[in-house]
PDB file of N, CA and C in Angstrom:
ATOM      1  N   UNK A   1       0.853  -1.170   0.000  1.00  0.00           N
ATOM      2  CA  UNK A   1       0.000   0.000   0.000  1.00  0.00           C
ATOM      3  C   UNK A   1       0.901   1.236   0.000  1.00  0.00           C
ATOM      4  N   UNK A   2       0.219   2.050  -0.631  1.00  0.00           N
ATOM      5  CA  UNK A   2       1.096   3.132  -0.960  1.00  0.00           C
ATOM      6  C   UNK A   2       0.669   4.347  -0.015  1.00  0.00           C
ATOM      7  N   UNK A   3       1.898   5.228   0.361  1.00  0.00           N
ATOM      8  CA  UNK A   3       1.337   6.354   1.514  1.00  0.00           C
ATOM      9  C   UNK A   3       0.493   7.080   0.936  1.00  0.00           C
ATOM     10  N   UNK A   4       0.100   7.414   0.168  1.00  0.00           N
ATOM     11  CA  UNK A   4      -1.042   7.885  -0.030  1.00  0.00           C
ATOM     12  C   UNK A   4      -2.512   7.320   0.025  1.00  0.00           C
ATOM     13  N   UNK A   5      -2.400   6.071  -0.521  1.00  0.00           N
ATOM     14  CA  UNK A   5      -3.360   5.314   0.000  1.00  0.00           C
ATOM     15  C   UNK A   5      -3.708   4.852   1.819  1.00  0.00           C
ATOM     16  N   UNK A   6      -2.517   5.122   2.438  1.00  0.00           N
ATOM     17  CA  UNK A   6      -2.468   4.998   3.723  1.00  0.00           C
ATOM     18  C   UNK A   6      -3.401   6.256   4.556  1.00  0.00           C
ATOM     19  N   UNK A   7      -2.922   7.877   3.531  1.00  0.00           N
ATOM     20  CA  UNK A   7      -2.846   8.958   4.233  1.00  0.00           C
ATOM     21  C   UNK A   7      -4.676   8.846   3.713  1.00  0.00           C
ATOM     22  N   UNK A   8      -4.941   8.506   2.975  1.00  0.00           N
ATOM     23  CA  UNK A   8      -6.623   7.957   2.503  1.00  0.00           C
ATOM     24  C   UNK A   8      -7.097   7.303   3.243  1.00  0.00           C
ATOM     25  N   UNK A   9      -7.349   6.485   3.405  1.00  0.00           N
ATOM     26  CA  UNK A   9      -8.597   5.541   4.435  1.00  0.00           C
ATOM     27  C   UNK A   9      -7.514   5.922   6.222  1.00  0.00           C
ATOM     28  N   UNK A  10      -6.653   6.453   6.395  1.00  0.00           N
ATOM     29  CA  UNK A  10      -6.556   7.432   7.801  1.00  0.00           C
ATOM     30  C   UNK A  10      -7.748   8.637   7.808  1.00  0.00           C
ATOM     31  N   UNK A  11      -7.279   9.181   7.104  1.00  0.00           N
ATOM     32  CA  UNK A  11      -8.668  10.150   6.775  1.00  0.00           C
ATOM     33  C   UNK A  11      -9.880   9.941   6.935  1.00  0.00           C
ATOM     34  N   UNK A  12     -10.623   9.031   6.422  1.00  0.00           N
ATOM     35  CA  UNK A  12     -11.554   8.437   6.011  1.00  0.00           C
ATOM     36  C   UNK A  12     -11.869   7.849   7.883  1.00  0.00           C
ATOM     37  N   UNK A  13     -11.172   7.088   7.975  1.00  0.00           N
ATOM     38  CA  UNK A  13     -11.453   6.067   9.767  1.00  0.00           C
ATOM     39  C   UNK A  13     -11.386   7.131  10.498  1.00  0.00           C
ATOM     40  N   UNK A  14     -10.662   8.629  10.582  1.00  0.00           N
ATOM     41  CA  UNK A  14     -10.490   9.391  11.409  1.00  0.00           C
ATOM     42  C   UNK A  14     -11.979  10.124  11.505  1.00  0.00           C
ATOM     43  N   UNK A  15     -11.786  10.699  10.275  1.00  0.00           N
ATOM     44  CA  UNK A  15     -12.757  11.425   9.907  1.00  0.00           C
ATOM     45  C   UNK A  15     -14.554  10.811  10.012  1.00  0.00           C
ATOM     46  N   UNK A  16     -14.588   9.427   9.787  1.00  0.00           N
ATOM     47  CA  UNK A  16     -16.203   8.677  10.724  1.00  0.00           C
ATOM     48  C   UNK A  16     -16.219   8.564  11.808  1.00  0.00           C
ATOM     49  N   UNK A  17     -14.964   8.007  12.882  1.00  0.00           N
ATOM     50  CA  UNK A  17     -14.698   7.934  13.679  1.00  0.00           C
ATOM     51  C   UNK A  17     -15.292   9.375  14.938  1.00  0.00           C
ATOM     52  N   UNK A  18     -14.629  10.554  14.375  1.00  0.00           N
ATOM     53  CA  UNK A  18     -14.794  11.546  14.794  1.00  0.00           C
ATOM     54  C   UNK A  18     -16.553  11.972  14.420  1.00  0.00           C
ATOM     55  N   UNK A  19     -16.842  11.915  13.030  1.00  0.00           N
ATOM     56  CA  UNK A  19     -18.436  11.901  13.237  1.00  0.00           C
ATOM     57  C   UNK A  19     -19.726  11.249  14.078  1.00  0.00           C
ATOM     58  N   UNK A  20     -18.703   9.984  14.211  1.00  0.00           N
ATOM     59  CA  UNK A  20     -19.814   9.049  14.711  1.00  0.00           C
ATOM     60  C   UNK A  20     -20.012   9.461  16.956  1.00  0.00           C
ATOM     61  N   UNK A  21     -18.775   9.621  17.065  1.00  0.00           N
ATOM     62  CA  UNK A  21     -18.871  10.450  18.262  1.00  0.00           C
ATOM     63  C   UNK A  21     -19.303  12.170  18.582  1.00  0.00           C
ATOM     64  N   UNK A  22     -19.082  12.417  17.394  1.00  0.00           N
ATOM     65  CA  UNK A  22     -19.454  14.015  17.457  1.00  0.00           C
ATOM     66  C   UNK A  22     -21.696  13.764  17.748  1.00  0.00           C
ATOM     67  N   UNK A  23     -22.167  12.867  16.847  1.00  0.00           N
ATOM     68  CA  UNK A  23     -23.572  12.441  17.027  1.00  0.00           C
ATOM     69  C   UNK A  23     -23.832  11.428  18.204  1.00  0.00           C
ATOM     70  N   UNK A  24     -22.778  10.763  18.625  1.00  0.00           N
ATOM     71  CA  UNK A  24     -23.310   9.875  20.017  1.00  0.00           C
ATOM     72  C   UNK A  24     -23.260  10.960  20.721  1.00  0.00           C
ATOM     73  N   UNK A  25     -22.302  12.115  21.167  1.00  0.00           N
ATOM     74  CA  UNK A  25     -22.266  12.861  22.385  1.00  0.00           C
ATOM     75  C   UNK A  25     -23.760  14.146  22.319  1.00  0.00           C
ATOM     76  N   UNK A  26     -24.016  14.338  20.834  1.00  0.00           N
ATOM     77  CA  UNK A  26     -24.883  15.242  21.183  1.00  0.00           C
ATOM     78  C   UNK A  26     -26.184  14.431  21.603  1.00  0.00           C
ATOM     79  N   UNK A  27     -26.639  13.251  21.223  1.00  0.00           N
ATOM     80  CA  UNK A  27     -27.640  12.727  21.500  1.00  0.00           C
ATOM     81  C   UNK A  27     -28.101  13.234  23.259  1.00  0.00           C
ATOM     82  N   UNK A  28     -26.787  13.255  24.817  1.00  0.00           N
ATOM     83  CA  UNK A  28     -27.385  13.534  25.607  1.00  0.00           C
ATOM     84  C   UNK A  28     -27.009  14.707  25.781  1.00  0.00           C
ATOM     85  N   UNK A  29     -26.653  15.991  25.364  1.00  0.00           N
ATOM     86  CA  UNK A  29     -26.460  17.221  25.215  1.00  0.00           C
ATOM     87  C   UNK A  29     -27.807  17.631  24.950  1.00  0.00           C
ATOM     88  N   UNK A  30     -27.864  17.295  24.029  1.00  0.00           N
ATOM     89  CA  UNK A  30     -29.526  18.275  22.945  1.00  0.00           C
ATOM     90  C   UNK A  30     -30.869  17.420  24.246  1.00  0.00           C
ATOM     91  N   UNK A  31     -30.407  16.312  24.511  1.00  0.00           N
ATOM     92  CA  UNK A  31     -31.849  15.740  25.893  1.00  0.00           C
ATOM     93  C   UNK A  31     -31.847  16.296  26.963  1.00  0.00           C
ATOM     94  N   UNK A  32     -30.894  17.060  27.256  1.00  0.00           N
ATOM     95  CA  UNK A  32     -30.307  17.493  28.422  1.00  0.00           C
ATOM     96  C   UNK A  32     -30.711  18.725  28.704  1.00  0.00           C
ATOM     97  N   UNK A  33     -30.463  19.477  27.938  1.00  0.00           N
ATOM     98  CA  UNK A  33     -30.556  21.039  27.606  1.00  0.00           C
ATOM     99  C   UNK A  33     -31.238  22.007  26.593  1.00  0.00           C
ATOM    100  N   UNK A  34     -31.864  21.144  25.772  1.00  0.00           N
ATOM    101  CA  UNK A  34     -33.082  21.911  24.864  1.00  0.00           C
ATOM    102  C   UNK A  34     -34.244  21.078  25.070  1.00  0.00           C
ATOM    103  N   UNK A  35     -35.067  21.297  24.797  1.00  0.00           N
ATOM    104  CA  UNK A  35     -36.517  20.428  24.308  1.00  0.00           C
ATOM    105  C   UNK A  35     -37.100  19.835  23.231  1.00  0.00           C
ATOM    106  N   UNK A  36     -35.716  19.760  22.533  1.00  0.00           N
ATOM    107  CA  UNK A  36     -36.048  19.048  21.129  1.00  0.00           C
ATOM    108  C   UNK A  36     -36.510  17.548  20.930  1.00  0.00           C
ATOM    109  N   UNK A  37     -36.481  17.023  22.072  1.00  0.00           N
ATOM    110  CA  UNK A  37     -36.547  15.583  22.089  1.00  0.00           C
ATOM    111  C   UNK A  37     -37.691  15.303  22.804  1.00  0.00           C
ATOM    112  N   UNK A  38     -38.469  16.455  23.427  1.00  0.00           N
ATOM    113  CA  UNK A  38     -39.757  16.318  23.900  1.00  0.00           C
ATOM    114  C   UNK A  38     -40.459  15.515  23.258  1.00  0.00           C
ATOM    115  N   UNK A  39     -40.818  15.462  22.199  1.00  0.00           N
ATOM    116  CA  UNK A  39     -41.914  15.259  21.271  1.00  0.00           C
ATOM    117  C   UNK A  39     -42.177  13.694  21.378  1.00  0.00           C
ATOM    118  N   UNK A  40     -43.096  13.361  20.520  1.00  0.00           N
ATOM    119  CA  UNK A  40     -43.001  11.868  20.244  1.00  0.00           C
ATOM    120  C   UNK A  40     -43.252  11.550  18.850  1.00  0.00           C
ATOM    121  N   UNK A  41     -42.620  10.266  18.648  1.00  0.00           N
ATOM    122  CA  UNK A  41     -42.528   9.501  17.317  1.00  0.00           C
ATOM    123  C   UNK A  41     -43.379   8.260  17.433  1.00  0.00           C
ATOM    124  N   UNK A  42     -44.606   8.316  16.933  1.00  0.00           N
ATOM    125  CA  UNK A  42     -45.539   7.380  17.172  1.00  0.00           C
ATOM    126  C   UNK A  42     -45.540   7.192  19.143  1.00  0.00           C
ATOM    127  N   UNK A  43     -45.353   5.716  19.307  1.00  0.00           N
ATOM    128  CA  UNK A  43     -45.518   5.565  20.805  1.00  0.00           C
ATOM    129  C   UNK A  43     -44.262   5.742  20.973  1.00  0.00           C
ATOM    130  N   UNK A  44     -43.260   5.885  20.864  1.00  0.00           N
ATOM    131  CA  UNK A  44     -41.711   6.248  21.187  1.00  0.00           C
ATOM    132  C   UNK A  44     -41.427   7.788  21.695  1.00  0.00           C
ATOM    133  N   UNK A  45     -40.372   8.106  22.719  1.00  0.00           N
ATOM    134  CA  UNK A  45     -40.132   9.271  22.873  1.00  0.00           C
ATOM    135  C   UNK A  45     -39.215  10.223  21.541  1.00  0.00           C
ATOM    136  N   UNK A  46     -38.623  11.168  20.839  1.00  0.00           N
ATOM    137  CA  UNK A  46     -38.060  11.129  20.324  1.00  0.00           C
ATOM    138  C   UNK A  46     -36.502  11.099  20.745  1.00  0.00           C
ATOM    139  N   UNK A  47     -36.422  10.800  21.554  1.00  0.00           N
ATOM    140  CA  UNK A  47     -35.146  10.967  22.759  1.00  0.00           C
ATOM    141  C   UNK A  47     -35.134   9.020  22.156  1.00  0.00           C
ATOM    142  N   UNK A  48     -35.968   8.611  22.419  1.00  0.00           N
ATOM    143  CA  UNK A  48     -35.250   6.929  22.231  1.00  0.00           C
ATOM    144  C   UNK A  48     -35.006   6.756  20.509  1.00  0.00           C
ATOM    145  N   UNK A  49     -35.594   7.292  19.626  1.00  0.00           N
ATOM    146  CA  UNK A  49     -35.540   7.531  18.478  1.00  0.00           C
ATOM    147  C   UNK A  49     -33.813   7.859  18.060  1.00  0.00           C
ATOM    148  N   UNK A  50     -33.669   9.022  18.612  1.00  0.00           N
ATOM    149  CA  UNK A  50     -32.562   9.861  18.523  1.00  0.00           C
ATOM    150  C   UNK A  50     -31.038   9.036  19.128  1.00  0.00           C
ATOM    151  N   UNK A  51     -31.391   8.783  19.865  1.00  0.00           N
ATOM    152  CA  UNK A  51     -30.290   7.266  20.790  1.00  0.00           C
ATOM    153  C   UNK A  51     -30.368   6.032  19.705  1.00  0.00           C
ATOM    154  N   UNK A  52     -31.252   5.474  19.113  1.00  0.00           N
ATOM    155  CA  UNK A  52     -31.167   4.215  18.273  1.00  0.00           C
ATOM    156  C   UNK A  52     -30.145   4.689  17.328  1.00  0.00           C
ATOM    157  N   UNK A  53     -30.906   6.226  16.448  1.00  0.00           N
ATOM    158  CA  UNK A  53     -29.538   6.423  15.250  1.00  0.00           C
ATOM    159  C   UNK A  53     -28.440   7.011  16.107  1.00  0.00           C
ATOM    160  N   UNK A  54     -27.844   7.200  17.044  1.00  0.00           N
ATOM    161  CA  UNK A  54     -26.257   7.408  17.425  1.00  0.00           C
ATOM    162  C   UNK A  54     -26.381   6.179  17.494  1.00  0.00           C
ATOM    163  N   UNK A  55     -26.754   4.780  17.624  1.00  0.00           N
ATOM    164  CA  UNK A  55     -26.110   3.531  17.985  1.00  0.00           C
ATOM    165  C   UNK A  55     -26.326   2.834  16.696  1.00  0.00           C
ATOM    166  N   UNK A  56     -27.034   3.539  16.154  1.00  0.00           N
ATOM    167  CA  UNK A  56     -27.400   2.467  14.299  1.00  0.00           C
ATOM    168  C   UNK A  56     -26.195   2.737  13.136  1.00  0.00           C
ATOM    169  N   UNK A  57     -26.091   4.713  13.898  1.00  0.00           N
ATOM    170  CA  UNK A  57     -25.042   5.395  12.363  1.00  0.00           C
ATOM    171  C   UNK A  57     -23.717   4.610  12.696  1.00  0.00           C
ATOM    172  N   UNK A  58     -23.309   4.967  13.509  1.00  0.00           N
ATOM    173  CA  UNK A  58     -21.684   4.226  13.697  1.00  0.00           C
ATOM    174  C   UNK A  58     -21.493   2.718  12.980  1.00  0.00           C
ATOM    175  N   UNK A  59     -22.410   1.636  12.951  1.00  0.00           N
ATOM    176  CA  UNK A  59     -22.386   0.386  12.439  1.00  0.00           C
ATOM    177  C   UNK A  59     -23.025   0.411  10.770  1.00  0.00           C
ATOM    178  N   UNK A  60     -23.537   1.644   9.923  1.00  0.00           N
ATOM    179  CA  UNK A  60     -23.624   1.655   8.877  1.00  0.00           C
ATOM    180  C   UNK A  60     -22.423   2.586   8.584  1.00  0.00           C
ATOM    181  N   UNK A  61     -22.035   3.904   8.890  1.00  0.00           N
ATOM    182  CA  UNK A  61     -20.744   4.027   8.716  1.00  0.00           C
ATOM    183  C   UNK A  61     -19.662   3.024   8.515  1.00  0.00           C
ATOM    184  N   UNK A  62     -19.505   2.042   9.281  1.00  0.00           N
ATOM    185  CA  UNK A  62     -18.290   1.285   9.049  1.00  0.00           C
ATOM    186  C   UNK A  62     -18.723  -0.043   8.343  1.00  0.00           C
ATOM    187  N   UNK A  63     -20.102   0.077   7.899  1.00  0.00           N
ATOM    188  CA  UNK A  63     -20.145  -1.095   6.615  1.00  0.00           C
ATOM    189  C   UNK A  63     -19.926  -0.436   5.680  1.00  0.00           C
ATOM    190  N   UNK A  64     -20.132   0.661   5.153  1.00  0.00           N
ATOM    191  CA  UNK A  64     -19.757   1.204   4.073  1.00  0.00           C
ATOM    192  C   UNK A  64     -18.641   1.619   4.114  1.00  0.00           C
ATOM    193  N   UNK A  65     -17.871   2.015   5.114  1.00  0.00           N
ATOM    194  CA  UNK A  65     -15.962   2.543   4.860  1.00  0.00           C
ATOM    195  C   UNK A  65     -15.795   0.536   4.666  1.00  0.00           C
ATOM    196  N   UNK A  66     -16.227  -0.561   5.480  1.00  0.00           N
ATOM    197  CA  UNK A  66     -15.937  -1.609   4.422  1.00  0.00           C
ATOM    198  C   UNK A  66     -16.326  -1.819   3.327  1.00  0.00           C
ATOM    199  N   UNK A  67     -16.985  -1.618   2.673  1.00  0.00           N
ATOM    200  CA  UNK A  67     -17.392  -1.405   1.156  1.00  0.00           C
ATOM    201  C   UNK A  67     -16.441  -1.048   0.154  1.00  0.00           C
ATOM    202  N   UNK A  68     -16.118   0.528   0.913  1.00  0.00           N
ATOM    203  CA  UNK A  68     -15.628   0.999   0.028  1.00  0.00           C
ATOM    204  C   UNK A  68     -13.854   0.966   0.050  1.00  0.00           C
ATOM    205  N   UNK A  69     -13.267  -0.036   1.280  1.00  0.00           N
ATOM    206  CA  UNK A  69     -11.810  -0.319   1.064  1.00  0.00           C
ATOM    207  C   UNK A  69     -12.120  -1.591   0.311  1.00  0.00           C
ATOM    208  N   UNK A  70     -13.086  -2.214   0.362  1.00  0.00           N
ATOM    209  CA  UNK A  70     -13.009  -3.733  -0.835  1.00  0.00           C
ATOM    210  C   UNK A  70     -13.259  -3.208  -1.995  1.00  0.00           C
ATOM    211  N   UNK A  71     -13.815  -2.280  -2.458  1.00  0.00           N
ATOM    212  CA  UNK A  71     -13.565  -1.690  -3.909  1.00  0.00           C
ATOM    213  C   UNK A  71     -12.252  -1.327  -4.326  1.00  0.00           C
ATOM    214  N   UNK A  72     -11.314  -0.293  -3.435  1.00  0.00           N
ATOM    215  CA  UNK A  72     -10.954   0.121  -3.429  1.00  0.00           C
ATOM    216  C   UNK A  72      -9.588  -1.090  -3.643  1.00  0.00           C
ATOM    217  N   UNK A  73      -9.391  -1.927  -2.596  1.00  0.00           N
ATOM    218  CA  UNK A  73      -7.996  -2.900  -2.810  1.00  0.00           C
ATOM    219  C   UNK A  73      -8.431  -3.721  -4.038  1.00  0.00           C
ATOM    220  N   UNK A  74      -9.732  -4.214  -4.519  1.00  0.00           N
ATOM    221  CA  UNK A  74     -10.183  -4.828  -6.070  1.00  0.00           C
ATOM    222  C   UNK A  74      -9.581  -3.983  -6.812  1.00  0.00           C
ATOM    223  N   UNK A  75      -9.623  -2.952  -6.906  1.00  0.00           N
ATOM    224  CA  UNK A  75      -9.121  -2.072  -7.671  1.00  0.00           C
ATOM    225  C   UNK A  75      -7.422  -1.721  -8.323  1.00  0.00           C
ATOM    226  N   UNK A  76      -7.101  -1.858  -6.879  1.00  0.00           N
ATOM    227  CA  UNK A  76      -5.573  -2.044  -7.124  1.00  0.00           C
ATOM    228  C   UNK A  76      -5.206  -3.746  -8.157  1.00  0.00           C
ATOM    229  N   UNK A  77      -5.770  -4.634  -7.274  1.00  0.00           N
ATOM    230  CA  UNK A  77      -5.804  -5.924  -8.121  1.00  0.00           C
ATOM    231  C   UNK A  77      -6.122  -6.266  -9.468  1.00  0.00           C
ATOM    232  N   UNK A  78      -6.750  -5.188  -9.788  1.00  0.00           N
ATOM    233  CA  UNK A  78      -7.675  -5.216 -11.076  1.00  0.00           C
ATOM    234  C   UNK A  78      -6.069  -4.661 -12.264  1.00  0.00           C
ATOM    235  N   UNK A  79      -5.454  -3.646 -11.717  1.00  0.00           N
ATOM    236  CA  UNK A  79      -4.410  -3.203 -12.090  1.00  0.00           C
ATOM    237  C   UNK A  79      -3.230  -3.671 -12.234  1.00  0.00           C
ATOM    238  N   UNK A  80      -2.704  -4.720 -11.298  1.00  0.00           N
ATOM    239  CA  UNK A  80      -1.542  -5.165 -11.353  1.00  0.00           C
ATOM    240  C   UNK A  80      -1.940  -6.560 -12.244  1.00  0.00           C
TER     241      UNK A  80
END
């Protein structure tokens, strides 16, 4: 693998990594301190709504950064 390809999917793991916590931490920030989560979603609070996707995004984030490094090393293979 080439450093650039290295300095690429670093980026990439850093950069979800850092999203996926930037949305778990606000989940009890915004419950905490505004009233946005008052509401309800059918029989659900939107507060339990809002907690499922911080615990759903992080595990579709990292099926798709796997996705897209198996394209990505096919790719190299496809070449050599």
């Amino acid at each position: 693998m080439r450093n650039t390809e290295l300095a690429v999917r670093k980026r990439i793991a850093l950069g979800g990594g850092l999203s996926a916590l930037a949305v778990f931490l606000a989940v009890p920030v915004l419950t905490a301190f505004t009233p946005l989560f008052d509401g309800w979603v059918g029989p659900l609070g939107a507060g339990y709504v809002a907690g499922a996707f911080a615990i759903v995004f992080p595990l579709g984030a990292a099926f798709a950064y796997g996705r897209w490094a198996d394209r990505w090393e096919s790719r190299d293979e496809d070449r050599s």
